[in-house]
PDB file of N, CA and C in Angstrom:
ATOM      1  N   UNK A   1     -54.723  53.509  83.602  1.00  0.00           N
ATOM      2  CA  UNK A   1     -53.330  53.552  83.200  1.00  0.00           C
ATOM      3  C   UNK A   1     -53.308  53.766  81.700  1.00  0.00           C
ATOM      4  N   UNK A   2     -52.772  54.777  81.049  1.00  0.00           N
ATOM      5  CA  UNK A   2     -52.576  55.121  79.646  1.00  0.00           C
ATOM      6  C   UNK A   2     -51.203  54.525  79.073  1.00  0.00           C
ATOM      7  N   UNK A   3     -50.669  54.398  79.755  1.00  0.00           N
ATOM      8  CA  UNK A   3     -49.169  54.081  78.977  1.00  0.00           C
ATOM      9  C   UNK A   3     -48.579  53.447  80.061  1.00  0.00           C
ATOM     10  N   UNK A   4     -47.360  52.085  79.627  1.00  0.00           N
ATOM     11  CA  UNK A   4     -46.129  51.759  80.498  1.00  0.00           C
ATOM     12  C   UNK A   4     -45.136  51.787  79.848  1.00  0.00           C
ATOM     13  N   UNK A   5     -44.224  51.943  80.216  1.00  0.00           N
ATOM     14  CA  UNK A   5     -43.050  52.505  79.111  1.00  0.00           C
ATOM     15  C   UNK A   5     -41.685  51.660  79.262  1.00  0.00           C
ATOM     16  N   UNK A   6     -41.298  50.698  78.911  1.00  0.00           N
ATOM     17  CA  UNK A   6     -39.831  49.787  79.156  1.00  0.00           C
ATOM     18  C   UNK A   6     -38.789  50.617  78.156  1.00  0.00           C
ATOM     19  N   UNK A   7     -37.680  50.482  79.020  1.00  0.00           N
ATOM     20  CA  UNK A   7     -36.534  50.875  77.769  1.00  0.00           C
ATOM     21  C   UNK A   7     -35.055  49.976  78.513  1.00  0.00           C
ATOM     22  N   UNK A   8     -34.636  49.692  77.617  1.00  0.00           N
ATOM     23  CA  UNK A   8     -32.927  49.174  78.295  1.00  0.00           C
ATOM     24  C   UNK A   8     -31.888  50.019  77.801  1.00  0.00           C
ATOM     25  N   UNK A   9     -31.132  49.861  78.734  1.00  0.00           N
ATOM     26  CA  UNK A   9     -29.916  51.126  78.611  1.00  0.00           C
ATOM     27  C   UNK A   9     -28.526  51.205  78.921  1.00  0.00           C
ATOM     28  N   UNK A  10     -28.638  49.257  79.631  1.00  0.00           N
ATOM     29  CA  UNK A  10     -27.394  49.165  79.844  1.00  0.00           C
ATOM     30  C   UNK A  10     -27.292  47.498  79.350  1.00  0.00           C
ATOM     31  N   UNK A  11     -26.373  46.917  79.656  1.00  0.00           N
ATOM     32  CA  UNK A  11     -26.037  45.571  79.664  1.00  0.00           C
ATOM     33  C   UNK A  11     -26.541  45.050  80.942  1.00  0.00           C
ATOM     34  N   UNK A  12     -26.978  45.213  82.017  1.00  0.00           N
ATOM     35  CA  UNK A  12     -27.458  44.944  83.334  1.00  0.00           C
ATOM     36  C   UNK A  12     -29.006  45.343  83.281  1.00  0.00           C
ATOM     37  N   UNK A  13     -29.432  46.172  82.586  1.00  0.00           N
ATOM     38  CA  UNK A  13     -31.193  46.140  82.674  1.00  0.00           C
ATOM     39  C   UNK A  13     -31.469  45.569  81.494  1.00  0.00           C
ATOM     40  N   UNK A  14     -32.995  45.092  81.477  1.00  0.00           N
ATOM     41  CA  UNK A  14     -33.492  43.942  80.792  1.00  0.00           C
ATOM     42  C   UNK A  14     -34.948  44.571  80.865  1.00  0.00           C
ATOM     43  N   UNK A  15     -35.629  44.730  79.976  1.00  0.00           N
ATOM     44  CA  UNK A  15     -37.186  44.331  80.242  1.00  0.00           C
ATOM     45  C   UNK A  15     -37.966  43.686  81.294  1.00  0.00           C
ATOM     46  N   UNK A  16     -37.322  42.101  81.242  1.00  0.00           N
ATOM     47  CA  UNK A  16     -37.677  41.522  82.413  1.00  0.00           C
ATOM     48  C   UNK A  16     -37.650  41.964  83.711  1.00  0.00           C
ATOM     49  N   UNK A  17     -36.215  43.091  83.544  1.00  0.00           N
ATOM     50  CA  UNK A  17     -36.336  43.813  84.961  1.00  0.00           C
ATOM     51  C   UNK A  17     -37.492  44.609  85.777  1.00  0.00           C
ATOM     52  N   UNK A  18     -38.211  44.595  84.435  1.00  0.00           N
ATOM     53  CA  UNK A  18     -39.111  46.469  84.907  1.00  0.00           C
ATOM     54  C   UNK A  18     -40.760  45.630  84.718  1.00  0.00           C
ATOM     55  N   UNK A  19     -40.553  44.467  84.009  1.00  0.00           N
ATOM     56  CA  UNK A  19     -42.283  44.131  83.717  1.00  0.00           C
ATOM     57  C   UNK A  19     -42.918  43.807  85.031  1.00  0.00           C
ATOM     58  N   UNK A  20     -42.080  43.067  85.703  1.00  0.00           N
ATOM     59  CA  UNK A  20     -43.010  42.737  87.229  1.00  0.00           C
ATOM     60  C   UNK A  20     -43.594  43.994  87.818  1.00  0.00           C
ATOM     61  N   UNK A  21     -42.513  45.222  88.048  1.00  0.00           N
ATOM     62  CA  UNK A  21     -43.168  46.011  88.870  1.00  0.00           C
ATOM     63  C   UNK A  21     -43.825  46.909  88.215  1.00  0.00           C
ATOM     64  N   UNK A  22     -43.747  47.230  86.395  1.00  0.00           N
ATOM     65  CA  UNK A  22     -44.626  47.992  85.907  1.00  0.00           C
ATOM     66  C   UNK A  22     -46.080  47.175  86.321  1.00  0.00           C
ATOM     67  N   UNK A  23     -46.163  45.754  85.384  1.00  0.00           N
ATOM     68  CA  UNK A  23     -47.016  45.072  85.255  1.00  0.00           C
ATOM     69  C   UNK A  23     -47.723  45.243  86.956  1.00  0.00           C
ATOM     70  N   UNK A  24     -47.500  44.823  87.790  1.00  0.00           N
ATOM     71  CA  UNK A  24     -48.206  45.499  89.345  1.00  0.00           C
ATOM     72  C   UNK A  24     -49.014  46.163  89.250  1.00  0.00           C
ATOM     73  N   UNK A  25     -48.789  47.311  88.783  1.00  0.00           N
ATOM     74  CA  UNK A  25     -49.308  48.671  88.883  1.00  0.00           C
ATOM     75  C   UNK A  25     -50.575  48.845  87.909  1.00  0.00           C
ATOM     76  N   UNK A  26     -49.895  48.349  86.710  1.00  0.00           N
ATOM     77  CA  UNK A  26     -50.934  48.611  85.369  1.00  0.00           C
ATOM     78  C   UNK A  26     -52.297  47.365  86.042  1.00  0.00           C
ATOM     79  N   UNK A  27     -51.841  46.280  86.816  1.00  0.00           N
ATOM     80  CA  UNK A  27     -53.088  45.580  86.988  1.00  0.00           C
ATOM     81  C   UNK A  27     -53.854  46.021  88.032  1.00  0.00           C
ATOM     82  N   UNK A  28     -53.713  46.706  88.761  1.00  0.00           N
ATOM     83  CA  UNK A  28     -54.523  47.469  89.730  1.00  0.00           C
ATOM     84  C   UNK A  28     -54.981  48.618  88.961  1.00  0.00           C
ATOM     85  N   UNK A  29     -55.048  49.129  87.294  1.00  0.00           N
ATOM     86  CA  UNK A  29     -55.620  50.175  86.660  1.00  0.00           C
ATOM     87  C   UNK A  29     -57.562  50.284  86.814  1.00  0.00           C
ATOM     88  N   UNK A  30     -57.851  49.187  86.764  1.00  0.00           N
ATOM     89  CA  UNK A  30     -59.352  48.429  86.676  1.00  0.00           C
ATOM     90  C   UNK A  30     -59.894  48.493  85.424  1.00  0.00           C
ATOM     91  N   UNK A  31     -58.962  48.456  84.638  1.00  0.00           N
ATOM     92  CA  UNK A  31     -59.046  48.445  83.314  1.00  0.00           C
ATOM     93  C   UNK A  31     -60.041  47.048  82.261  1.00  0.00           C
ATOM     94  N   UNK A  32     -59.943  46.163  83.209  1.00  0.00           N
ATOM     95  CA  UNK A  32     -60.258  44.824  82.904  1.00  0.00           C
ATOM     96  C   UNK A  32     -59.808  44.304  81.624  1.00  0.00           C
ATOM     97  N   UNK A  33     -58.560  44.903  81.718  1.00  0.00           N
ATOM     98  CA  UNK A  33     -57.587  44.355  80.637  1.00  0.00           C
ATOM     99  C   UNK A  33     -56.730  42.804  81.009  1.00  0.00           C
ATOM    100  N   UNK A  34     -56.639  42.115  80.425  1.00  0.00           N
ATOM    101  CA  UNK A  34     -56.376  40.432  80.715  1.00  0.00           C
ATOM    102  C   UNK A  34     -54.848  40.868  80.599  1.00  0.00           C
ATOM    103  N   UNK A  35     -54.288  41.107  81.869  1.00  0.00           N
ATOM    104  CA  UNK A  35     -53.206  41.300  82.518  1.00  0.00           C
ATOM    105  C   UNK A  35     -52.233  40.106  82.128  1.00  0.00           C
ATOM    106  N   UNK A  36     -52.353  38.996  82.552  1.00  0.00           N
ATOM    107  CA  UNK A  36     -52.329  37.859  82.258  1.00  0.00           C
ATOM    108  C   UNK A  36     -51.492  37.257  80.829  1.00  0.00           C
ATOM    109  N   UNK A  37     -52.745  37.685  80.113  1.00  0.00           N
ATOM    110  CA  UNK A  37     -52.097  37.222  78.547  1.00  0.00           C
ATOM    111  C   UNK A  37     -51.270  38.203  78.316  1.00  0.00           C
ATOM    112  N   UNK A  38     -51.327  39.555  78.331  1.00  0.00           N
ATOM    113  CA  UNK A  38     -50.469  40.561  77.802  1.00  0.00           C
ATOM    114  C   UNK A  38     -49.280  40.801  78.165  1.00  0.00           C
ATOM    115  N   UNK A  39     -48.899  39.845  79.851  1.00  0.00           N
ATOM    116  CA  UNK A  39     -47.432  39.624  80.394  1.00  0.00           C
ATOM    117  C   UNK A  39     -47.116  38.616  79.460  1.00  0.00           C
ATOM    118  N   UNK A  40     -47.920  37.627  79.396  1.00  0.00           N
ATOM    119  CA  UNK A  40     -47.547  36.534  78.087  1.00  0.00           C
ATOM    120  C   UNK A  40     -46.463  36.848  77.025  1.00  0.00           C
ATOM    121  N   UNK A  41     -47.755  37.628  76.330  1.00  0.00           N
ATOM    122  CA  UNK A  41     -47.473  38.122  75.187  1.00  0.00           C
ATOM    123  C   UNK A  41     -45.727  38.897  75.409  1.00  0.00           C
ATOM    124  N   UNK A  42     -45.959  40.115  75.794  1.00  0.00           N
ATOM    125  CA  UNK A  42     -44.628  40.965  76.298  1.00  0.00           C
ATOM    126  C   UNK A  42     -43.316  40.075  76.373  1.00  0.00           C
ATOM    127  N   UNK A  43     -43.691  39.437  77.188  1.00  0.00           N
ATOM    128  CA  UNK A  43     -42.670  38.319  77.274  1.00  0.00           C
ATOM    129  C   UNK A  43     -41.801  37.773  75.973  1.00  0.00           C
ATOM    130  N   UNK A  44     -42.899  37.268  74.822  1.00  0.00           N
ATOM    131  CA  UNK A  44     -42.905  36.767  73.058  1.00  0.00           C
ATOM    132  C   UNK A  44     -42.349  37.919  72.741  1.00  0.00           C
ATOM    133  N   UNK A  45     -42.316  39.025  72.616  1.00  0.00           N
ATOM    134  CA  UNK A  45     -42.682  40.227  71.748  1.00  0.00           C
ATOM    135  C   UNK A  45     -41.019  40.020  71.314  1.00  0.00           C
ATOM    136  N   UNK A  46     -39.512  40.166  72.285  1.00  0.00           N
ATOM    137  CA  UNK A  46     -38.423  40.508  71.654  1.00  0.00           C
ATOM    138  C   UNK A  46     -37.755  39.087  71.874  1.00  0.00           C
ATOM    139  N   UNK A  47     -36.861  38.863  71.059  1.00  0.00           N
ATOM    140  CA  UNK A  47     -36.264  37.684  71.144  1.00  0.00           C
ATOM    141  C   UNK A  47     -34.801  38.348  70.231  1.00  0.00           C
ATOM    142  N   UNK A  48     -33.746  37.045  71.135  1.00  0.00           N
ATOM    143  CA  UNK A  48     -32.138  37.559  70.782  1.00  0.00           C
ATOM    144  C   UNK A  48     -31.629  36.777  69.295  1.00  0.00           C
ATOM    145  N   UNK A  49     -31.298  37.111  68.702  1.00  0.00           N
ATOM    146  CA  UNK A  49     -30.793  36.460  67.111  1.00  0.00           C
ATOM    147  C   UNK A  49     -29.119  37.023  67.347  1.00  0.00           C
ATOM    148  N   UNK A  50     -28.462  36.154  67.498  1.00  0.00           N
ATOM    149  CA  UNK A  50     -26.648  36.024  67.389  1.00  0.00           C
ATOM    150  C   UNK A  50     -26.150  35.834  65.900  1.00  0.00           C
ATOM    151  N   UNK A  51     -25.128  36.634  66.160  1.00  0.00           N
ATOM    152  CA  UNK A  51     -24.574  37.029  64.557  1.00  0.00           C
ATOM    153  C   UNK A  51     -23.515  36.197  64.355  1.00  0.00           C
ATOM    154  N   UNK A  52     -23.031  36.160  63.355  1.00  0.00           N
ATOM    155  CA  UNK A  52     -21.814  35.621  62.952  1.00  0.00           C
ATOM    156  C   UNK A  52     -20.341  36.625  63.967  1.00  0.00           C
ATOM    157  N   UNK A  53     -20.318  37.565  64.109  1.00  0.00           N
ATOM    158  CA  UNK A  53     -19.208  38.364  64.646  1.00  0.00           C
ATOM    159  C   UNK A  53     -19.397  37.777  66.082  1.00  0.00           C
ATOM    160  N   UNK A  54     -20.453  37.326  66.782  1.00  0.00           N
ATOM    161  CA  UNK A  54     -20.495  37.194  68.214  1.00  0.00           C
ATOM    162  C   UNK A  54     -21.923  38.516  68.788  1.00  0.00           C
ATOM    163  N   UNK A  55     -22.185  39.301  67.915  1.00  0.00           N
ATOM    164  CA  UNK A  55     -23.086  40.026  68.527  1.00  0.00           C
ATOM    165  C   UNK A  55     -24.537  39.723  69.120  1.00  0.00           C
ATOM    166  N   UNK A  56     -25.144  40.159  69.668  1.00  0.00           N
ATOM    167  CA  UNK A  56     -26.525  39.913  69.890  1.00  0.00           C
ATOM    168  C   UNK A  56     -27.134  40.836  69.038  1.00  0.00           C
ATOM    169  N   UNK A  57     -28.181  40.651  67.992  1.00  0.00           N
ATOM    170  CA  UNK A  57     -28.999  41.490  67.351  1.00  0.00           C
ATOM    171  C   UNK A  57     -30.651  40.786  68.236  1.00  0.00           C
ATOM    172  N   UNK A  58     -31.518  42.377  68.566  1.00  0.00           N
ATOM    173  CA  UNK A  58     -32.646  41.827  69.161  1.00  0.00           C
ATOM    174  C   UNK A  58     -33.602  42.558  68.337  1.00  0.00           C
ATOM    175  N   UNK A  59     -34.885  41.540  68.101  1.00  0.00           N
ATOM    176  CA  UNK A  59     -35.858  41.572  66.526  1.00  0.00           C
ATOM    177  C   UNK A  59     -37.484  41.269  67.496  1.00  0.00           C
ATOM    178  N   UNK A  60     -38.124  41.923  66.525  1.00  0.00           N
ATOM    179  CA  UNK A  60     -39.448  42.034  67.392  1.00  0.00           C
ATOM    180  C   UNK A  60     -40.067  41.217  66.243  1.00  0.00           C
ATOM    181  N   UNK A  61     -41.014  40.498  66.950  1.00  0.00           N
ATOM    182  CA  UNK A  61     -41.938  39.421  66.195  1.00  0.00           C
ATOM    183  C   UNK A  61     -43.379  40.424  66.177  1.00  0.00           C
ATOM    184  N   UNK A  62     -43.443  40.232  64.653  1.00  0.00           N
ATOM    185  CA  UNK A  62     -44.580  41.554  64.628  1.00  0.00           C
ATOM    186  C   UNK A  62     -46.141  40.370  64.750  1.00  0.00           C
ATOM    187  N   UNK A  63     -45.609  39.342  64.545  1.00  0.00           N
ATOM    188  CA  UNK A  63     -47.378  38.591  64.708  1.00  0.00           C
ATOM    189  C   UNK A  63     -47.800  38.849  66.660  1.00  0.00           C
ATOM    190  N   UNK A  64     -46.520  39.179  67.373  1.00  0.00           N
ATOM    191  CA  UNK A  64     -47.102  39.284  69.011  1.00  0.00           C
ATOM    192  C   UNK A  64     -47.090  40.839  69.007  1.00  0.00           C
ATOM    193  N   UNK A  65     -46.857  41.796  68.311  1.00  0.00           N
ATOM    194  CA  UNK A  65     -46.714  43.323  68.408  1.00  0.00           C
ATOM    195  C   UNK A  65     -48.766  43.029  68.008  1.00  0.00           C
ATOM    196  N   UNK A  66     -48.791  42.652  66.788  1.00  0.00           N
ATOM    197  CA  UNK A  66     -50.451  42.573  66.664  1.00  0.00           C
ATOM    198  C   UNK A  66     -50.858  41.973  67.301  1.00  0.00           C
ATOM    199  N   UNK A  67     -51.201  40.724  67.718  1.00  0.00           N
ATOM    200  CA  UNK A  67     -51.725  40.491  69.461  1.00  0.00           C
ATOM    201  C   UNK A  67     -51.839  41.578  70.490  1.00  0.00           C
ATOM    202  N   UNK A  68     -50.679  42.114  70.875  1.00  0.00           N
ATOM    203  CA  UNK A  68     -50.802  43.354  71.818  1.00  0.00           C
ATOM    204  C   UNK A  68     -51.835  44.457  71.488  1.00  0.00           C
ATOM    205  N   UNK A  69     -51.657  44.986  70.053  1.00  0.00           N
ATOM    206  CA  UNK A  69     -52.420  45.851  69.882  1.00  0.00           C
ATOM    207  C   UNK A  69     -53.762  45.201  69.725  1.00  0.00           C
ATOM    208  N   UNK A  70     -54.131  44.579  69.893  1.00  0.00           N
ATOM    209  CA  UNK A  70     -55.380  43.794  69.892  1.00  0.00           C
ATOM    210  C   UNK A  70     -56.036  44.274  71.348  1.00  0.00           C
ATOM    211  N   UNK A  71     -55.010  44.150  72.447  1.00  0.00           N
ATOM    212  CA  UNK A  71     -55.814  44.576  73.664  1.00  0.00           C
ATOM    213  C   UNK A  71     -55.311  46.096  74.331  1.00  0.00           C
ATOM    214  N   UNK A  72     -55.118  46.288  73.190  1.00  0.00           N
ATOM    215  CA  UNK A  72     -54.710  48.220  73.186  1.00  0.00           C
ATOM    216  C   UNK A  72     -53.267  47.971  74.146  1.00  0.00           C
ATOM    217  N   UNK A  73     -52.488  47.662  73.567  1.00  0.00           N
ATOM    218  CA  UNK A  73     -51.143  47.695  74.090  1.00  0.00           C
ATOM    219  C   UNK A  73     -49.832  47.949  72.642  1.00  0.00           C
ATOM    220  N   UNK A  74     -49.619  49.090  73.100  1.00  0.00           N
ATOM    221  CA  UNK A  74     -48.461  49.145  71.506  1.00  0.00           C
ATOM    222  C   UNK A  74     -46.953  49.578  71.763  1.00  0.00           C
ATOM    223  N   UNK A  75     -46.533  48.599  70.879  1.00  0.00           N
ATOM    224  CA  UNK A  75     -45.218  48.514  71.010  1.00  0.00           C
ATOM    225  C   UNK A  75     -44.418  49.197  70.439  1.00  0.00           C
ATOM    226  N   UNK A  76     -43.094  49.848  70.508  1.00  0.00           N
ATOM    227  CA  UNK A  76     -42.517  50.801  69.468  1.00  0.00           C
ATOM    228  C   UNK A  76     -40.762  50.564  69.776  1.00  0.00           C
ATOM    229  N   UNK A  77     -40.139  50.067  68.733  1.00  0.00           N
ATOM    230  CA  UNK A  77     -38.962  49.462  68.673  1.00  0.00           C
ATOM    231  C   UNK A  77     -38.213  50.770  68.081  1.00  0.00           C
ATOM    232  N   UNK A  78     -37.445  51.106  68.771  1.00  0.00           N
ATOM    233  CA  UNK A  78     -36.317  52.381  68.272  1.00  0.00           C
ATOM    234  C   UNK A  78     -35.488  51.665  67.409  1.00  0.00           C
ATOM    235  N   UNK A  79     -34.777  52.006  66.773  1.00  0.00           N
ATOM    236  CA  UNK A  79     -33.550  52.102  66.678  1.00  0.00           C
ATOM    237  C   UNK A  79     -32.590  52.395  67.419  1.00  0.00           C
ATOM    238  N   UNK A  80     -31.510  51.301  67.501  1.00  0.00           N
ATOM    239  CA  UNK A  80     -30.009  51.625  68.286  1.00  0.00           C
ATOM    240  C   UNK A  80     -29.518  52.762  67.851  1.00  0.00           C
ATOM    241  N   UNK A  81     -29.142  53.782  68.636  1.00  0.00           N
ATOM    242  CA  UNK A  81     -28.637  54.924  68.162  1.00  0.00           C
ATOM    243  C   UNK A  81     -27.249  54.387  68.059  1.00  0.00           C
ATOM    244  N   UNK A  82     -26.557  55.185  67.172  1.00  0.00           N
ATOM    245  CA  UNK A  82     -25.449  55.098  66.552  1.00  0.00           C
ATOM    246  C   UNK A  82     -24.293  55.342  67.831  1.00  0.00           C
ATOM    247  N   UNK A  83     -23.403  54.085  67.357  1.00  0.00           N
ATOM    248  CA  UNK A  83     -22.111  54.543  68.192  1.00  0.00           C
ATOM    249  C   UNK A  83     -21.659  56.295  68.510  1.00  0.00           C
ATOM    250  N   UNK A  84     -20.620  56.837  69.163  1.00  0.00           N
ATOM    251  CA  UNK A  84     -20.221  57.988  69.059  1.00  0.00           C
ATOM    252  C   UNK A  84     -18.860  57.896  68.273  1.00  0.00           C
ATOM    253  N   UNK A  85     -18.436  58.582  68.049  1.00  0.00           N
ATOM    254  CA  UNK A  85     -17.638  58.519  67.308  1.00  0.00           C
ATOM    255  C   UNK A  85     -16.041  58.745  68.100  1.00  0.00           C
TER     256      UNK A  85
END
């Protein structure tokens, strides 16, 4: 397995939605990658920070982004694309 790819896109999908059944798959790779810790980890990686207006702002903890890449797993945080106008 070279890559798993999460993205959210609505208010109803979540990460959590997609790791079980990515995570499945990637552990049957025979990679002998510690499946295990790296759901761990994934899990740590985003966390929700609430604003003063009521918003949710979500922030990646870069000490678990380096963990990941430790067992060749890398993370890549977009940017919210801009409202439309």
């Amino acid at each position: 397995m070279d890559a798993l790819y999460f993205r959210v896109s609505s208010d109803r999908q979540t990460t959590e939605n997609q790791f079980d059944d990515l995570l499945h798959v990637a552990e049957r790779d025979g990679s002998g990658r510690d499946w295990p810790r790296i759901r761990d980890l994934l899990a740590q990686c985003v966390y929700e920070e609430p604003t003063a207006s009521g918003r949710t702002v979500y922030r990646v903890r870069p000490e678990v982004v380096a963990q990941l890449a430790e067992h060749c797993v890398h993370f890549c945080h977009l940017p919210r694309a801009r409202a439309r106008p």
